[in-house]
C-alpha atoms as a PDB file:
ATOM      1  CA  UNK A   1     -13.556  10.512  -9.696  1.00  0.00           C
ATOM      2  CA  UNK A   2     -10.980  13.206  -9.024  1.00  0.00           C
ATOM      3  CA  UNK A   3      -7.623  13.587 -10.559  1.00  0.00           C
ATOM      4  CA  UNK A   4      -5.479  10.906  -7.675  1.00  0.00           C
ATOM      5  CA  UNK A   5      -8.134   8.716  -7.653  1.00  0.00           C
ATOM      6  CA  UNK A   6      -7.977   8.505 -11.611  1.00  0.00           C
ATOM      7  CA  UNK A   7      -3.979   8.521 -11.318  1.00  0.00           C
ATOM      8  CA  UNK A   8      -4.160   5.225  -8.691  1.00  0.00           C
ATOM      9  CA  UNK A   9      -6.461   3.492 -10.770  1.00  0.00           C
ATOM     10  CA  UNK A  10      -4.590   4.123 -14.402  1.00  0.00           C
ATOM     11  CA  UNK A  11      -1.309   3.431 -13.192  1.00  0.00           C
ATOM     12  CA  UNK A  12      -2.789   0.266 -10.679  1.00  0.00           C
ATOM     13  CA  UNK A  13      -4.061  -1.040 -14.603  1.00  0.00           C
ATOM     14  CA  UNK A  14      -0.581  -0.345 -16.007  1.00  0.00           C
ATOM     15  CA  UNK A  15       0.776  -2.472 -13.226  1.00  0.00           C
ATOM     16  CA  UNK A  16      -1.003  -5.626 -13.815  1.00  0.00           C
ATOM     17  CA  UNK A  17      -1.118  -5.261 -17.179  1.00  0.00           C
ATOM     18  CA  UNK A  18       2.774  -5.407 -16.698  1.00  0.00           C
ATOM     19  CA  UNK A  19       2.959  -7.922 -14.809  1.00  0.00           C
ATOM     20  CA  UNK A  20       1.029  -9.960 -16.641  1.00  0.00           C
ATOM     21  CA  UNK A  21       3.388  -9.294 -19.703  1.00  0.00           C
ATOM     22  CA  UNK A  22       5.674 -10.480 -17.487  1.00  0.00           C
ATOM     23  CA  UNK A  23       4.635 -14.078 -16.862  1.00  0.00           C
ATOM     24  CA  UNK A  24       3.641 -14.218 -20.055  1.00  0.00           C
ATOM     25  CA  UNK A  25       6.735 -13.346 -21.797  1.00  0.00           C
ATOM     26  CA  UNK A  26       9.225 -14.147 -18.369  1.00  0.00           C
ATOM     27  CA  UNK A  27      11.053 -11.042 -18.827  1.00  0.00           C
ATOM     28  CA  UNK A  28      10.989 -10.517 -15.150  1.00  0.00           C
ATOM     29  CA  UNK A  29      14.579  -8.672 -15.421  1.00  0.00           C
ATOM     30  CA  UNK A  30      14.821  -6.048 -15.755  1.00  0.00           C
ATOM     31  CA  UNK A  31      10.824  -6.249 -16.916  1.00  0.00           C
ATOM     32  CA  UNK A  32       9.990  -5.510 -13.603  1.00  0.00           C
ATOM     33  CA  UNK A  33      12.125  -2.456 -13.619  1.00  0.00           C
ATOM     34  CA  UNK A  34      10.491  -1.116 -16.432  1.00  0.00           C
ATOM     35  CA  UNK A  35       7.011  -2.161 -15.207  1.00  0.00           C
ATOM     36  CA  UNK A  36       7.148  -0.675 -11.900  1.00  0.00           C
ATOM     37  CA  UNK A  37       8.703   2.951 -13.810  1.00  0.00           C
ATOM     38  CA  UNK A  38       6.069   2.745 -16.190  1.00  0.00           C
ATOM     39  CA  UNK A  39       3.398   2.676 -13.626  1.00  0.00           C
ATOM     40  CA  UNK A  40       5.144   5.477 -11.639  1.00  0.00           C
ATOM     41  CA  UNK A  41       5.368   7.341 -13.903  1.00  0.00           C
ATOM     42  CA  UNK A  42       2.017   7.122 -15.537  1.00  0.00           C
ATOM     43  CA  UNK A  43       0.915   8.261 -12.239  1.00  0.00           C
ATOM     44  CA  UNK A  44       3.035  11.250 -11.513  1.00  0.00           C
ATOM     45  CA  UNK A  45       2.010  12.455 -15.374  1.00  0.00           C
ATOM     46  CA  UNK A  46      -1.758  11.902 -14.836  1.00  0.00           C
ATOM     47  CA  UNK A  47      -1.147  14.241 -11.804  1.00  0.00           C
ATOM     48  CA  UNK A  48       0.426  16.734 -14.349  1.00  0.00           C
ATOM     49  CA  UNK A  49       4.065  16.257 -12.635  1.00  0.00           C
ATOM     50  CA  UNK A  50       5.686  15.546 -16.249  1.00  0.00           C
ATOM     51  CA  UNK A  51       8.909  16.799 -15.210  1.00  0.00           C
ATOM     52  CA  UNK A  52       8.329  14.177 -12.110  1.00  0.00           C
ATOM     53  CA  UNK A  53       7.017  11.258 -14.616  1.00  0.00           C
ATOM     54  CA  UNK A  54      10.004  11.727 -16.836  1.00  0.00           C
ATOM     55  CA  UNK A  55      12.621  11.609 -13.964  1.00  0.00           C
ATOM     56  CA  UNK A  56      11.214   8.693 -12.386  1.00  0.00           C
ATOM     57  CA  UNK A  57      11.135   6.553 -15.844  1.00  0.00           C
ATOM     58  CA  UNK A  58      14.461   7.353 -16.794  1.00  0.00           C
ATOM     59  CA  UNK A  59      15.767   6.474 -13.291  1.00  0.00           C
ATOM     60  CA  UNK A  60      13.895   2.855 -13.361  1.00  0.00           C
ATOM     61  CA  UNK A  61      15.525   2.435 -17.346  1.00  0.00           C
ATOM     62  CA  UNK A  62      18.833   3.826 -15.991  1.00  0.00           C
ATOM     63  CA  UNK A  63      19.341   1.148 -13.209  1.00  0.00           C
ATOM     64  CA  UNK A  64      18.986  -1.802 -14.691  1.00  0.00           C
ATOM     65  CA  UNK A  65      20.805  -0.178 -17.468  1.00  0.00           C
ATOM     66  CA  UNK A  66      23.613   0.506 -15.454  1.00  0.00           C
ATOM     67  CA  UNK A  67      23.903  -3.135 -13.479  1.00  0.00           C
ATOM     68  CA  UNK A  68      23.842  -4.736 -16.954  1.00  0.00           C
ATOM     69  CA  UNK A  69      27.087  -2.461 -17.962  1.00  0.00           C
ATOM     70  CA  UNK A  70      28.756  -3.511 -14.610  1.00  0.00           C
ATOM     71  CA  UNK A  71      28.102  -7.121 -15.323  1.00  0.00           C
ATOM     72  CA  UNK A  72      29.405  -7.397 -18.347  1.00  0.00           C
ATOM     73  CA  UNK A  73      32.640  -5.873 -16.982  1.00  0.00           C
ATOM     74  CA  UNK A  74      32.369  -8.162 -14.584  1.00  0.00           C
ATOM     75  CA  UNK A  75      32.171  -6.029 -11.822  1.00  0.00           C
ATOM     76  CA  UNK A  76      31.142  -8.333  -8.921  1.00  0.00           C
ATOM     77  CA  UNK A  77      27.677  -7.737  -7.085  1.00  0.00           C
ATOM     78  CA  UNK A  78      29.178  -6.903  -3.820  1.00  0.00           C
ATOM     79  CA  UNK A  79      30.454  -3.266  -5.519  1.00  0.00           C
ATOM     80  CA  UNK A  80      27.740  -3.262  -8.056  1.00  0.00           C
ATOM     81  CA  UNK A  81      24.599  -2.941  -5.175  1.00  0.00           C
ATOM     82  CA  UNK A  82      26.781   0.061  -3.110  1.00  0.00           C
ATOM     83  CA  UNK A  83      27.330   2.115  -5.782  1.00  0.00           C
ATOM     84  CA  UNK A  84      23.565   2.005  -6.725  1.00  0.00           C
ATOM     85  CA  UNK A  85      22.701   2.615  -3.586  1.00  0.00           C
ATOM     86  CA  UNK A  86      24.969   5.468  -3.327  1.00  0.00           C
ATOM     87  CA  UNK A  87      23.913   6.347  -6.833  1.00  0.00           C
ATOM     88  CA  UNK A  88      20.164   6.921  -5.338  1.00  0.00           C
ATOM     89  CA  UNK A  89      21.402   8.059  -2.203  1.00  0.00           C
ATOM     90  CA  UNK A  90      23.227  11.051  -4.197  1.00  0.00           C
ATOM     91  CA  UNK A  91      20.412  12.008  -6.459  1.00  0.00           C
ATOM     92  CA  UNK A  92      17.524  12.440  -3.481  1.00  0.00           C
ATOM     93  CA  UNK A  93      20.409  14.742  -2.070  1.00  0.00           C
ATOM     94  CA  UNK A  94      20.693  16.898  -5.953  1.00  0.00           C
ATOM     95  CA  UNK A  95      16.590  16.861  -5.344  1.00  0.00           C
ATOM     96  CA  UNK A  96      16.256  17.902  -2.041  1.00  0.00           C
ATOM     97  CA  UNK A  97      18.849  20.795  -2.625  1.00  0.00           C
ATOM     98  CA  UNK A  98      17.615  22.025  -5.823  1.00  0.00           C
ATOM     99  CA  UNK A  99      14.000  21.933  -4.172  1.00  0.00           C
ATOM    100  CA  UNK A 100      15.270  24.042  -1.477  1.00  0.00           C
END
């Protein structure tokens, strides 16, 4: 088994393991968040990408993070899903420049 196909089946594990954690406990927000960061990430550092696996974890903490703040400031959902999206949309542009 090489290295991806060892990274797919580890973080594939972490996934369901997650998700069953998930019906079990029914933290499905922001559970899932966490879940599908974990399993990213566990990927990404199984490749050897730590700098990758750490980036991707913090960004799937950060958002639901950051929607929790916003709702209890009651900021109301139809400014609180644009400004993620611009959020994201802003950091693939810092990537993609810094890469380049």
């Amino acid at each position: 088994m090489n290295k991806s196909e060892k990274a797919n089946a580890v973080s594939t594990g972490v996934l369901l393991i997650g998700i069953g954690m998930l019906i079990l406990t029914g933290w499905w927000w922001p559970g899932i968040m966490l879940v599908l960061g974990l399993s990213g990430a566990t990927r990404l550092l199984i490749r050897g990408m730590f700098r990758q696996a750490i980036w991707t974890f913090a960004l799937f903490i950060l958002i639901p993070i950051g929607i929790a703040i916003m709702q209890s400031i009651h900021v109301p959902w139809h400014v609180v899903i644009p400004l993620v999206l611009i959020g994201m949309g802003a950091m693939y542009i810092l990537k993609g420049l810094v890469k380049g």
